[in-house]
N, C-alpha and C. Protein backbone atom coordinates (compact mmCIF):
# COMPACT_ATOMS: atom_id res chain seq x y z
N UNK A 1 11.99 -120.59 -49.71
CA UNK A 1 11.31 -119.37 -50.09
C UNK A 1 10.15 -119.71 -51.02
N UNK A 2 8.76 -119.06 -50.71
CA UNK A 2 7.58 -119.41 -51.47
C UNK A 2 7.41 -117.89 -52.50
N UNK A 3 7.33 -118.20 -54.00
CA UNK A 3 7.04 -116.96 -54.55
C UNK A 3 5.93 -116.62 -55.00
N UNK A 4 5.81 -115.56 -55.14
CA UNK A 4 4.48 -115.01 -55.18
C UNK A 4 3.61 -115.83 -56.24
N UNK A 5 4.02 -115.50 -57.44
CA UNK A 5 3.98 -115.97 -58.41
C UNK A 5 3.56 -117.67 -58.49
N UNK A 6 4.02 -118.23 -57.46
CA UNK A 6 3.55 -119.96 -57.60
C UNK A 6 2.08 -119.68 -57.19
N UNK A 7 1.68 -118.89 -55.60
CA UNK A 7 0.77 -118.72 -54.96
C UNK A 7 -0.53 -117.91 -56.23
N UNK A 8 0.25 -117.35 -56.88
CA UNK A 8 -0.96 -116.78 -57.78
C UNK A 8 -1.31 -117.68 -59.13
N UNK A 9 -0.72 -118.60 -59.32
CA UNK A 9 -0.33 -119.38 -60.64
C UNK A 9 -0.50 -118.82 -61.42
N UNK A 10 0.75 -117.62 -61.42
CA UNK A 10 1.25 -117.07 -63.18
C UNK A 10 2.01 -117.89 -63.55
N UNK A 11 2.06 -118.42 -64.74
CA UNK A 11 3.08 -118.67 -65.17
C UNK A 11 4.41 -118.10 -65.68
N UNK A 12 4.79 -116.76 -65.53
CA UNK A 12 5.64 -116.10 -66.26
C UNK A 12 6.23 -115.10 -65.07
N UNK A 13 7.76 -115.44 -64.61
CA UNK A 13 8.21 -114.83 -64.04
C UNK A 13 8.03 -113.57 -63.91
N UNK A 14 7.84 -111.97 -63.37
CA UNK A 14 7.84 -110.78 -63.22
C UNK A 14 8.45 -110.52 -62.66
N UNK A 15 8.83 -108.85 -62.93
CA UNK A 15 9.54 -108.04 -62.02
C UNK A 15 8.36 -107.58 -60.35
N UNK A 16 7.64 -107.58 -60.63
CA UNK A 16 7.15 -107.57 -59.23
C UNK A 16 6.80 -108.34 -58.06
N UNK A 17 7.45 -110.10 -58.55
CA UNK A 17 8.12 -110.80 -57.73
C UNK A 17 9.13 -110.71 -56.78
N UNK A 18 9.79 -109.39 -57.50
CA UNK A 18 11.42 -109.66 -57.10
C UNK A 18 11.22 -108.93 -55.52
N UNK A 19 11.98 -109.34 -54.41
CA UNK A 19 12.22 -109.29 -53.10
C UNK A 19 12.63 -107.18 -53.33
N UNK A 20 12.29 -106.96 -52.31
CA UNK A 20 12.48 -105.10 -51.92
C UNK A 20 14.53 -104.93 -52.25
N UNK A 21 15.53 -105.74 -52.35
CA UNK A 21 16.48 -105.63 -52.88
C UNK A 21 16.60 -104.94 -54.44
N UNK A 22 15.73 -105.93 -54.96
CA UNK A 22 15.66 -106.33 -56.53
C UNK A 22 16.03 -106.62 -57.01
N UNK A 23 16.98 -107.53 -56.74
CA UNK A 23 17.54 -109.06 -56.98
C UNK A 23 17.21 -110.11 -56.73
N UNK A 24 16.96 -111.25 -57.67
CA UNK A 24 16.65 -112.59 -57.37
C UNK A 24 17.67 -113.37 -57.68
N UNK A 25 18.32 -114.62 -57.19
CA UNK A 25 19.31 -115.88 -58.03
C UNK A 25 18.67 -116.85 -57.52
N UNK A 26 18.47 -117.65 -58.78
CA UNK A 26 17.85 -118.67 -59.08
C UNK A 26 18.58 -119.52 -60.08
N UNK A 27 18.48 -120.78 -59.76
CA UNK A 27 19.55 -122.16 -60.40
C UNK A 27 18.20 -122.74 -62.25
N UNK A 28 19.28 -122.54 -62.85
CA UNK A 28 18.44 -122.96 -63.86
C UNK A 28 18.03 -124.37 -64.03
N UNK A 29 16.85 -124.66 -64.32
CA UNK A 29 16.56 -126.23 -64.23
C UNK A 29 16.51 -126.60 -66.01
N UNK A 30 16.05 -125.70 -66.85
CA UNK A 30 15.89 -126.07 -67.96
C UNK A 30 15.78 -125.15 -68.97
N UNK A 31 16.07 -124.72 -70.66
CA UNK A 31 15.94 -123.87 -71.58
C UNK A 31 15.50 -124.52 -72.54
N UNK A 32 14.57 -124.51 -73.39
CA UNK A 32 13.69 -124.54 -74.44
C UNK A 32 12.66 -123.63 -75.32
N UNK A 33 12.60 -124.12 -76.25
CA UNK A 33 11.77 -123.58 -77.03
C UNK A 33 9.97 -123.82 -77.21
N UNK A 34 9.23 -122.74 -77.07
CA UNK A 34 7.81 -123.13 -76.97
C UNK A 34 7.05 -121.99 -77.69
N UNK A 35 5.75 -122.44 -77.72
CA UNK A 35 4.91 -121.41 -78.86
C UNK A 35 4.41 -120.47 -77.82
N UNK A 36 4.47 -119.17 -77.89
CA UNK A 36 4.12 -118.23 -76.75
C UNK A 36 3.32 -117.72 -77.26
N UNK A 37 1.60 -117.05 -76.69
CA UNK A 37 0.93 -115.91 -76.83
C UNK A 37 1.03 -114.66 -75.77
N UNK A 38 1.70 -113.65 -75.89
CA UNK A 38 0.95 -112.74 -74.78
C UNK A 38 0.09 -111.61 -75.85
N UNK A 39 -0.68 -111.19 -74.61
CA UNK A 39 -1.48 -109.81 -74.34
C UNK A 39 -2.74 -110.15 -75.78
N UNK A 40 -2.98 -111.34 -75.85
CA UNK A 40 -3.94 -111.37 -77.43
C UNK A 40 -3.38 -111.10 -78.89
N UNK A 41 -1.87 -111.57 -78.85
CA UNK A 41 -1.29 -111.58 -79.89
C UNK A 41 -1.16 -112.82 -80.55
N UNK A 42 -0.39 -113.12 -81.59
CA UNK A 42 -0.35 -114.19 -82.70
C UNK A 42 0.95 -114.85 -81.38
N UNK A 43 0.69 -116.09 -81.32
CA UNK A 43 1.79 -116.79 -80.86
C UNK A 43 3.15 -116.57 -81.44
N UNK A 44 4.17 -117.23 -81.01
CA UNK A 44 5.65 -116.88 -81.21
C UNK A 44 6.50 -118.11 -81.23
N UNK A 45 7.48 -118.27 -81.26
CA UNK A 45 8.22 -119.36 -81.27
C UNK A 45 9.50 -118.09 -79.90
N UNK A 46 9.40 -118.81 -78.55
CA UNK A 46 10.63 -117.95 -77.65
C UNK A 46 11.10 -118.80 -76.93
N UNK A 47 12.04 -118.38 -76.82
CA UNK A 47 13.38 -119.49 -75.80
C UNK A 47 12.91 -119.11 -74.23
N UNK A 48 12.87 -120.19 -73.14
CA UNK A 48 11.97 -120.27 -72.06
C UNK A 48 12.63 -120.82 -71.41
N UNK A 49 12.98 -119.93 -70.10
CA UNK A 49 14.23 -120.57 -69.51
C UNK A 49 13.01 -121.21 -67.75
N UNK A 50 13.32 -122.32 -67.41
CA UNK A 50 12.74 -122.65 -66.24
C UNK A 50 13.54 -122.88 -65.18
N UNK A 51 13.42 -122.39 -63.57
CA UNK A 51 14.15 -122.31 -62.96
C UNK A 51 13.73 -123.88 -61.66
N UNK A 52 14.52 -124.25 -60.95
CA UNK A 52 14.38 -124.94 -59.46
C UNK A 52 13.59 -124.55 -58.72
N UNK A 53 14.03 -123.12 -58.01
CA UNK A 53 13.30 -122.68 -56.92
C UNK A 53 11.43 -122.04 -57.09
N UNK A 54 10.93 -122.23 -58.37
CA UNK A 54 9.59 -122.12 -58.54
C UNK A 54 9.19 -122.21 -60.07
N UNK A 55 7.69 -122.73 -60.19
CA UNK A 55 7.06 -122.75 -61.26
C UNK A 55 6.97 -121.76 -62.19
N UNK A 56 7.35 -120.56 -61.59
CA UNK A 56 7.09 -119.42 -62.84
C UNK A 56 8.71 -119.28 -63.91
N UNK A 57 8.47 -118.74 -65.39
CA UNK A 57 9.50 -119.43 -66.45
C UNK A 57 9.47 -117.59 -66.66
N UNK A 58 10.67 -117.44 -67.53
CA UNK A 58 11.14 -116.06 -67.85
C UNK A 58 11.38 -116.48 -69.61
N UNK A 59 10.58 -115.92 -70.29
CA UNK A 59 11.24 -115.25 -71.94
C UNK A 59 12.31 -114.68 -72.10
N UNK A 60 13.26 -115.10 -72.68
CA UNK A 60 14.43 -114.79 -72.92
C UNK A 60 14.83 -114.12 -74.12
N UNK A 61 14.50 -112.48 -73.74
CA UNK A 61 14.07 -111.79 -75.28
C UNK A 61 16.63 -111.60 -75.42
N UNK A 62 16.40 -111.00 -76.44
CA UNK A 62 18.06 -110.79 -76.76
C UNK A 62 18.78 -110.38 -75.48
N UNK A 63 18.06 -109.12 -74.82
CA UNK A 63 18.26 -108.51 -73.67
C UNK A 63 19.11 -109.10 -72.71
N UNK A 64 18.79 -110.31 -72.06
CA UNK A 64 19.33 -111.59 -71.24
C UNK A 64 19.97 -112.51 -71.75
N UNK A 65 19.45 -112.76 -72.90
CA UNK A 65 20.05 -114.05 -73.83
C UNK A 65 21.75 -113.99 -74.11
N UNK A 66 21.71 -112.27 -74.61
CA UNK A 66 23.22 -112.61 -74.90
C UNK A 66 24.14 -112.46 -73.31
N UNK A 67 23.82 -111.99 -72.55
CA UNK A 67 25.04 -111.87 -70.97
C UNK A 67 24.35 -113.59 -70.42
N UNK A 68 23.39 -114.13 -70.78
CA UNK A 68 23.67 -115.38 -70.49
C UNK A 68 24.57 -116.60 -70.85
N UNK A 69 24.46 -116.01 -72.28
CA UNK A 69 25.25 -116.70 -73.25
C UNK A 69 26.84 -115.98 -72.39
N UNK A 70 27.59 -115.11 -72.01
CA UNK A 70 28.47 -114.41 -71.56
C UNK A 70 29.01 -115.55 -70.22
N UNK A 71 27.79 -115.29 -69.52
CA UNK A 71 27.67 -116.00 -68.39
C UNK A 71 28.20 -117.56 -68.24
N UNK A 72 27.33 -118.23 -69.18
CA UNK A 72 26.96 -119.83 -69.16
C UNK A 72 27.34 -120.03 -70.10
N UNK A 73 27.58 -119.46 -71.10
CA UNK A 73 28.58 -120.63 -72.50
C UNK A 73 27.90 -120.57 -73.72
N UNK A 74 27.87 -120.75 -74.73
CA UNK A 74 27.10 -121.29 -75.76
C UNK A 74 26.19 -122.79 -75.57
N UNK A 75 26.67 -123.37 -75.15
CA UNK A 75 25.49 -124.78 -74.36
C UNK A 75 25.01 -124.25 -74.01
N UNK A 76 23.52 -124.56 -74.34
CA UNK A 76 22.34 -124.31 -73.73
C UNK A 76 21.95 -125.35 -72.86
N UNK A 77 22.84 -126.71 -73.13
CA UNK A 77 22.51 -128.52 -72.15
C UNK A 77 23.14 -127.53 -71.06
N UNK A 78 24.36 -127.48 -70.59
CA UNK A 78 25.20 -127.38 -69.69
C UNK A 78 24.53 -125.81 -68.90
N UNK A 79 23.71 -125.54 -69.35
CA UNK A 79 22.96 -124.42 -68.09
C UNK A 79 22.46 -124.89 -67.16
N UNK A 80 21.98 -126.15 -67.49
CA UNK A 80 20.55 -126.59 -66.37
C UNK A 80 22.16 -126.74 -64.86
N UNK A 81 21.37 -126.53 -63.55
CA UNK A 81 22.23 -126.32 -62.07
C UNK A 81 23.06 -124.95 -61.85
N UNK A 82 22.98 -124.11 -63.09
CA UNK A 82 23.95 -122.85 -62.72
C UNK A 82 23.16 -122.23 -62.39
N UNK A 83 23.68 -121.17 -61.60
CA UNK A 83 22.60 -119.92 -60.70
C UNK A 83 22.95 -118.65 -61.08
N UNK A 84 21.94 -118.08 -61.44
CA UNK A 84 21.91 -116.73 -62.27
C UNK A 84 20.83 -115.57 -61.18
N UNK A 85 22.16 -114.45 -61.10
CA UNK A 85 21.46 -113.22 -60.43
C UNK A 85 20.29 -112.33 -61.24
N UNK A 86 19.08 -112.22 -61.39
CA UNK A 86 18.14 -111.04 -62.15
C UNK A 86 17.99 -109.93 -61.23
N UNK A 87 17.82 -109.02 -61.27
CA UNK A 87 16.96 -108.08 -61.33
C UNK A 87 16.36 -107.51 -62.01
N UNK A 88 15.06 -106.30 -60.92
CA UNK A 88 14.15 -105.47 -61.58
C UNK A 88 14.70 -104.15 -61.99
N UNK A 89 14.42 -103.94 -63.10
CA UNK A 89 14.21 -102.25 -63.10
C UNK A 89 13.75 -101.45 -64.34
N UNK A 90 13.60 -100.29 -64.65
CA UNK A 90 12.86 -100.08 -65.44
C UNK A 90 14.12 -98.87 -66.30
N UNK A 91 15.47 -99.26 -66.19
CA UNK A 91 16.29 -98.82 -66.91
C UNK A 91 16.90 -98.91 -68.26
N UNK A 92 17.44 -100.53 -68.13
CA UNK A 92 18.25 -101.02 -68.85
C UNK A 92 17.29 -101.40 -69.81
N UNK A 93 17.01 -101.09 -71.12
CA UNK A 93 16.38 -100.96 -72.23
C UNK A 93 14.90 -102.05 -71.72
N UNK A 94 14.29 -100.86 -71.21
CA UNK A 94 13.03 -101.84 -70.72
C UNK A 94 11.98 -101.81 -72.31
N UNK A 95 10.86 -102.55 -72.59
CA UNK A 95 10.30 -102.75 -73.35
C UNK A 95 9.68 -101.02 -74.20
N UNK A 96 10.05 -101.38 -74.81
CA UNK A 96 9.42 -99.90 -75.82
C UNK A 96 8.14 -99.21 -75.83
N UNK A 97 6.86 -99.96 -75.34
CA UNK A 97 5.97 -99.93 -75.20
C UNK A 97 5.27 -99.68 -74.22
N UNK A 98 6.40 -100.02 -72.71
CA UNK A 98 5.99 -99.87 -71.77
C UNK A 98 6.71 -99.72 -70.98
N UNK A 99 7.08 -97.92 -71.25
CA UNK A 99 8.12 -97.54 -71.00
C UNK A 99 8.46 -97.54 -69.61
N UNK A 100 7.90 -97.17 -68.80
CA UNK A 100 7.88 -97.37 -66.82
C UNK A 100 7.82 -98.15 -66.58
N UNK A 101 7.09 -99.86 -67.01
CA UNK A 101 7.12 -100.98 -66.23
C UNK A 101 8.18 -101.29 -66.33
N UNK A 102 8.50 -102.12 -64.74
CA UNK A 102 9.86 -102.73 -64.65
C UNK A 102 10.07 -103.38 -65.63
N UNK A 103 11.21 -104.27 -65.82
CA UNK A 103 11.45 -105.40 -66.77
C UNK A 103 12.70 -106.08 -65.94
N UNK A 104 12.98 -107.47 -66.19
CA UNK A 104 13.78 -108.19 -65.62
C UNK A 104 14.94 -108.25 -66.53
N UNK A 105 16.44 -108.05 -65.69
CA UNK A 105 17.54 -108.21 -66.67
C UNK A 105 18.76 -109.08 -65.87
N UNK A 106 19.59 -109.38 -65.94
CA UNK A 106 20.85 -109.88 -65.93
C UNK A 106 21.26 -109.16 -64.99
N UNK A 107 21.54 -109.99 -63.69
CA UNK A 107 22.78 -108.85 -62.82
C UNK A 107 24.07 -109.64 -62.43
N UNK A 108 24.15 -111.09 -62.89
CA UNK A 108 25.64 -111.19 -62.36
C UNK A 108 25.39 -112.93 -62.40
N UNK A 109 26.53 -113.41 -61.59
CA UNK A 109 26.03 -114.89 -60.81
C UNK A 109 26.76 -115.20 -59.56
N UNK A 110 26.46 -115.99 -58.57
CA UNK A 110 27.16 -116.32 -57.69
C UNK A 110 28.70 -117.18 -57.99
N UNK A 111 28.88 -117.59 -59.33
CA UNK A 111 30.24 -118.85 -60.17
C UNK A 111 30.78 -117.69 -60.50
N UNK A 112 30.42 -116.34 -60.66
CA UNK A 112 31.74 -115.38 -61.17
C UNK A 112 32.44 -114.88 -59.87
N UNK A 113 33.85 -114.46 -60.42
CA UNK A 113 34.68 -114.01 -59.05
C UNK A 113 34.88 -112.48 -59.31
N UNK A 114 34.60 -111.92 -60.82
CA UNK A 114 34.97 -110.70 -60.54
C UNK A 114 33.82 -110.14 -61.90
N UNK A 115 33.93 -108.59 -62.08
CA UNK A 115 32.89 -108.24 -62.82
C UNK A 115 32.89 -108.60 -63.99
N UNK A 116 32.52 -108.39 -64.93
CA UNK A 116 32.17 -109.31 -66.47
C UNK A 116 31.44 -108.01 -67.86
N UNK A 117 32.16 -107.47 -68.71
CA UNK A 117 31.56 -106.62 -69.24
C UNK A 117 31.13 -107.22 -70.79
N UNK A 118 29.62 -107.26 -70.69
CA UNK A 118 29.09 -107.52 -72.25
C UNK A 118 28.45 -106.89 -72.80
N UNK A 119 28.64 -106.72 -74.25
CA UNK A 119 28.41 -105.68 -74.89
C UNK A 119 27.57 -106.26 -76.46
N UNK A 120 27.02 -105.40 -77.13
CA UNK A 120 26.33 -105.97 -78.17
C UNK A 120 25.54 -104.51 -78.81
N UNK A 121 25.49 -104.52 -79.93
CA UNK A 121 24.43 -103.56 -80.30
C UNK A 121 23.21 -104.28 -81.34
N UNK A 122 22.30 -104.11 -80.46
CA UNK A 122 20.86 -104.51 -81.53
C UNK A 122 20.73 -103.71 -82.73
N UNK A 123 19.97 -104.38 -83.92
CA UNK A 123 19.62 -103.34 -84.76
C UNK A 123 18.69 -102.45 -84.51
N UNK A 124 19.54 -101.22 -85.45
CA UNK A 124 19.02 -100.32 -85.47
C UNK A 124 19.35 -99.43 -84.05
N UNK A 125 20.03 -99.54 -83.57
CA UNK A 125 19.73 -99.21 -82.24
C UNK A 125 21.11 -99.01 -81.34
N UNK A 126 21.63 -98.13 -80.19
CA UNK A 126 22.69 -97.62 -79.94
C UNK A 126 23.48 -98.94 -79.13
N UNK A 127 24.76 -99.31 -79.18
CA UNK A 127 25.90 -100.54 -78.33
C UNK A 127 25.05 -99.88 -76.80
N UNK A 128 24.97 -101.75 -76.58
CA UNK A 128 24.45 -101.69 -75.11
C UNK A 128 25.60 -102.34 -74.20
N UNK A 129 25.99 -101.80 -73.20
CA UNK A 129 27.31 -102.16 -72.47
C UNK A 129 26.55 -102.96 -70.88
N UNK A 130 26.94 -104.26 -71.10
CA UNK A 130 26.06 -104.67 -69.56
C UNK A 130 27.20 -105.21 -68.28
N UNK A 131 27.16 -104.26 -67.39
CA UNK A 131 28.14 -104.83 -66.36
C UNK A 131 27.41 -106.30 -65.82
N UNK A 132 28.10 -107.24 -66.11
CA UNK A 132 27.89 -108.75 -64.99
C UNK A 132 28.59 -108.70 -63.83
N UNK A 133 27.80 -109.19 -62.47
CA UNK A 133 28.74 -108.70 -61.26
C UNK A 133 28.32 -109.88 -60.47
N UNK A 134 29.66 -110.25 -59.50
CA UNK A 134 29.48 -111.40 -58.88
C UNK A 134 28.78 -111.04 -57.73
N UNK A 135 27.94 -112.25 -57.35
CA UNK A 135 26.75 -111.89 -56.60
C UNK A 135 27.07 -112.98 -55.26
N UNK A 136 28.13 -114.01 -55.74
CA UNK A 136 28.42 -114.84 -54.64
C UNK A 136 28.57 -114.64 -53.18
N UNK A 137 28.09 -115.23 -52.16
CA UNK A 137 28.46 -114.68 -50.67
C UNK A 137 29.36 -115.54 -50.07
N UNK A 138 29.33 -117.03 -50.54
CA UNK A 138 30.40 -118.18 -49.64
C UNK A 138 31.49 -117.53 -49.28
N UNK A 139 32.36 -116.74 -50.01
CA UNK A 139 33.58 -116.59 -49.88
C UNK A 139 33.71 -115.39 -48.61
N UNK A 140 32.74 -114.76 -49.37
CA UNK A 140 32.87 -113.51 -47.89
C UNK A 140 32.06 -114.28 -46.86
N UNK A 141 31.69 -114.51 -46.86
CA UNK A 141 30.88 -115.16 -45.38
C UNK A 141 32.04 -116.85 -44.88
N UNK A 142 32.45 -117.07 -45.83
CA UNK A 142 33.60 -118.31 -45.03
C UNK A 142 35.23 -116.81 -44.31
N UNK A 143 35.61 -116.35 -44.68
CA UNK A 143 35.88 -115.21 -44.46
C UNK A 143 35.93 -114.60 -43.25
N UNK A 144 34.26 -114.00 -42.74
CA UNK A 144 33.66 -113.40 -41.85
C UNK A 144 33.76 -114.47 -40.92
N UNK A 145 33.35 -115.59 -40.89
CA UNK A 145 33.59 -117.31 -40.13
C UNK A 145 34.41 -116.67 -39.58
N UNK A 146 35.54 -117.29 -40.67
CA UNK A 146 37.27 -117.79 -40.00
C UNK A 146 37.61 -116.22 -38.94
N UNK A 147 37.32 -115.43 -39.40
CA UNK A 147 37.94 -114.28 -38.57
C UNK A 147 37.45 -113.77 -37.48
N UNK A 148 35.48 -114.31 -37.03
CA UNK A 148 34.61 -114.00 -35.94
C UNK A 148 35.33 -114.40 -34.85
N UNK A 149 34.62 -114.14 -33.50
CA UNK A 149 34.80 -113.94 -32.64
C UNK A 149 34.05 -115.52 -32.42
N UNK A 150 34.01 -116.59 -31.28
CA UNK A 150 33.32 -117.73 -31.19
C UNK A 150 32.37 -116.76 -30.90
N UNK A 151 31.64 -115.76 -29.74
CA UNK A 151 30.37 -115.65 -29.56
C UNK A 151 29.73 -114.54 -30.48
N UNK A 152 30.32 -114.41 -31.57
CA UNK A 152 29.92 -113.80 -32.63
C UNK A 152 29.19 -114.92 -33.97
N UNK A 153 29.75 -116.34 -33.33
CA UNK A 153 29.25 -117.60 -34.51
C UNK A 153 27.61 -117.53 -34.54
N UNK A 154 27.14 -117.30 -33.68
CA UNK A 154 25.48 -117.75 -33.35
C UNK A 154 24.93 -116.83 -34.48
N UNK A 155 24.95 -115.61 -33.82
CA UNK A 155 24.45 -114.73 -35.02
C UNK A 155 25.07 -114.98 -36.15
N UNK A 156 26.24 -115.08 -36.77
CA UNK A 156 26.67 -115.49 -37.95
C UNK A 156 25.73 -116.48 -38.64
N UNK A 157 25.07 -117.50 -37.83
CA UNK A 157 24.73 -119.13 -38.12
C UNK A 157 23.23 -118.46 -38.39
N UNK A 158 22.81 -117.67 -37.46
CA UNK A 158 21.14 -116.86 -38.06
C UNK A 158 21.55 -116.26 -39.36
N UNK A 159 22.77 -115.15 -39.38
CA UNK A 159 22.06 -114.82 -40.61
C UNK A 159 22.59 -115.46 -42.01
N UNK A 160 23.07 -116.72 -41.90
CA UNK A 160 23.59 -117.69 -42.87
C UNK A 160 22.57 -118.29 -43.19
N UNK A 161 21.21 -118.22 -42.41
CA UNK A 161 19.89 -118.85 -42.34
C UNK A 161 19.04 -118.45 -43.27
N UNK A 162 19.19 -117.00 -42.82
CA UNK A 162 18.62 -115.48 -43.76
C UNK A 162 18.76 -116.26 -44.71
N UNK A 163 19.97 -116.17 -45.31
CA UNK A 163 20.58 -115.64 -47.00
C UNK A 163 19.87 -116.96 -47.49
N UNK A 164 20.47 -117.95 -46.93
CA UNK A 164 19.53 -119.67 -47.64
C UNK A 164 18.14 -119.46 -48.00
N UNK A 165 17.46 -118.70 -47.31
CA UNK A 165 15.99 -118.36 -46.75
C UNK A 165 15.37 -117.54 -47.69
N UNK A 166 16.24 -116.54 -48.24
CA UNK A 166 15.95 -115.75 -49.23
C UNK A 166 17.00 -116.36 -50.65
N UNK A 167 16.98 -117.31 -50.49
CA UNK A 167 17.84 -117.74 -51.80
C UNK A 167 19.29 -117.17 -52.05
N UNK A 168 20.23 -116.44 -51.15
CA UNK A 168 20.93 -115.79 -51.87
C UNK A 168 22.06 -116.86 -51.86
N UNK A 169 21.80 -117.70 -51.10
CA UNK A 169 23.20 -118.88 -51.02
C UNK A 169 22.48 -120.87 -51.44
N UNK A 170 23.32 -121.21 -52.04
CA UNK A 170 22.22 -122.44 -52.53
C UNK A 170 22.12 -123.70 -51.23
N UNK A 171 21.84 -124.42 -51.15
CA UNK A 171 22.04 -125.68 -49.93
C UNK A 171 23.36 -126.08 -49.99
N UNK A 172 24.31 -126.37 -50.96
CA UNK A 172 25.28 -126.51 -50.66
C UNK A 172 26.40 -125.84 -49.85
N UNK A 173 26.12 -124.42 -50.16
CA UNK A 173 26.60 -123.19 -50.04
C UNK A 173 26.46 -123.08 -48.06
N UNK A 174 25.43 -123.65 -48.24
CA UNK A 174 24.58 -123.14 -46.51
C UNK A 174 25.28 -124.36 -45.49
N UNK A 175 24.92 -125.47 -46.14
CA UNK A 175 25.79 -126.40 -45.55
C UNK A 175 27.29 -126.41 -45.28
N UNK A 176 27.94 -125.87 -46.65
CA UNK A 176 29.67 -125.84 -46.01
C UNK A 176 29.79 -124.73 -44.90
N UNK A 177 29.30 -123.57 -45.36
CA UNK A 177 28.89 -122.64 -44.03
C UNK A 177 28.90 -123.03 -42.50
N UNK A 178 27.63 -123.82 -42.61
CA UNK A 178 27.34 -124.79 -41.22
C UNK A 178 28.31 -125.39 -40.35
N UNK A 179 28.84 -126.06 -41.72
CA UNK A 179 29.92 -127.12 -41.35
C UNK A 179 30.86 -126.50 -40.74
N UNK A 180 31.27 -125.11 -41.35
CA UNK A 180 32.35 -124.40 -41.08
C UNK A 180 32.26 -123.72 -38.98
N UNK A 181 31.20 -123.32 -39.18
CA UNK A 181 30.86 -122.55 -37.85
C UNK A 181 30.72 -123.89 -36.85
N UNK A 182 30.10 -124.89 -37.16
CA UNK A 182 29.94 -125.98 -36.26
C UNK A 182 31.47 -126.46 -35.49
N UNK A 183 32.51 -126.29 -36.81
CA UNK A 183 33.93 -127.20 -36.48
C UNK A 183 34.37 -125.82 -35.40
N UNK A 184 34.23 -124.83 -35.72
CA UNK A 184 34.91 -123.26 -34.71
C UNK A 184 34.02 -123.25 -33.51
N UNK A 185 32.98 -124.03 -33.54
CA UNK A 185 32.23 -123.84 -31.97
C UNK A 185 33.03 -124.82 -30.75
């Protein structure tokens, strides 16, 4: 999958990247700290998470930080290879300033098996309750496999293609898949 965002060389992930779902999962490659300017402001010191599947990096305001931390652990080493679900929307405490634009938040990961509730209250400001939800497909799609019909495998094997295609399953993921439908043919 090519994202928009490489083709335009932003550097900074957006919500108007995200696929007509509005969900993205993407494998983390790296988290650090760097001096940020936006919009003609005084630089910053923000935690900068960089992903595998493309050049563009996401700011990691509290918003994400803490259901990541939920997610992935207190190590910040041991993130880099885990795959984290985002989406867009312009609900879940989008920026104060700008109040209608989307904003990118936390929706789950493909390593969880069941939902995940985190909670936190910022200052000043009302307890924010964030459902985490598993976003994984291997299991239902090894599943759908074992129980198809053989001339139901083909199409199965296209749209196992899809999901790789749009990121929703990683290469490993696509391969045991493969493997799986290949041994039932």
């Amino acid at each position: 999958m090519q994202f928009v965002g490489d083709l335009m060389n932003e550097p900074w992930l957006k919500a108007f990247m995200f696929p007509a779902s509005g969900r993205l999962t993407l494998t983390v490659k790296s988290v650090r700290k760097a001096e940020v300017a936006f919009d003609d402001q005084e630089p910053k010191i923000q935690t900068i998470m960089s992903f595998e599947e493309t050049t563009c990096e996401l700011t990691l305001a509290k918003i994400n930080a803490i259901p990541l931390i939920k997610l992935l652990g207190n190590d910040v080493a041991l993130w880099a290879g885990r795959r984290v679900t985002f989406y867009a929307t312009n609900q879940v405490m989008p920026h104060p300033l700008r109040k209608d634009e989307p904003c990118i938040r936390v929706y789950g990961s493909p390593e969880i098996d069941q939902e995940i509730s985190c909670e936190w209250t910022p200052p000043k400001r009302r307890k924010i309750v964030q459902k985490l939800h598993p976003t994984g497909l291997l299991k239902t799609a090894m599943k759908k496999i074992e129980e198809a019909d053989p001339s139901q495998l083909d199409s199965i094997r296209q749209r196992i293609s899809k999901l790789r295609a749009s990121n929703d399953l990683s290469e490993e993921e696509h391969t045991q898949l493969i493997a799986k439908i290949t041994s039932l043919m």
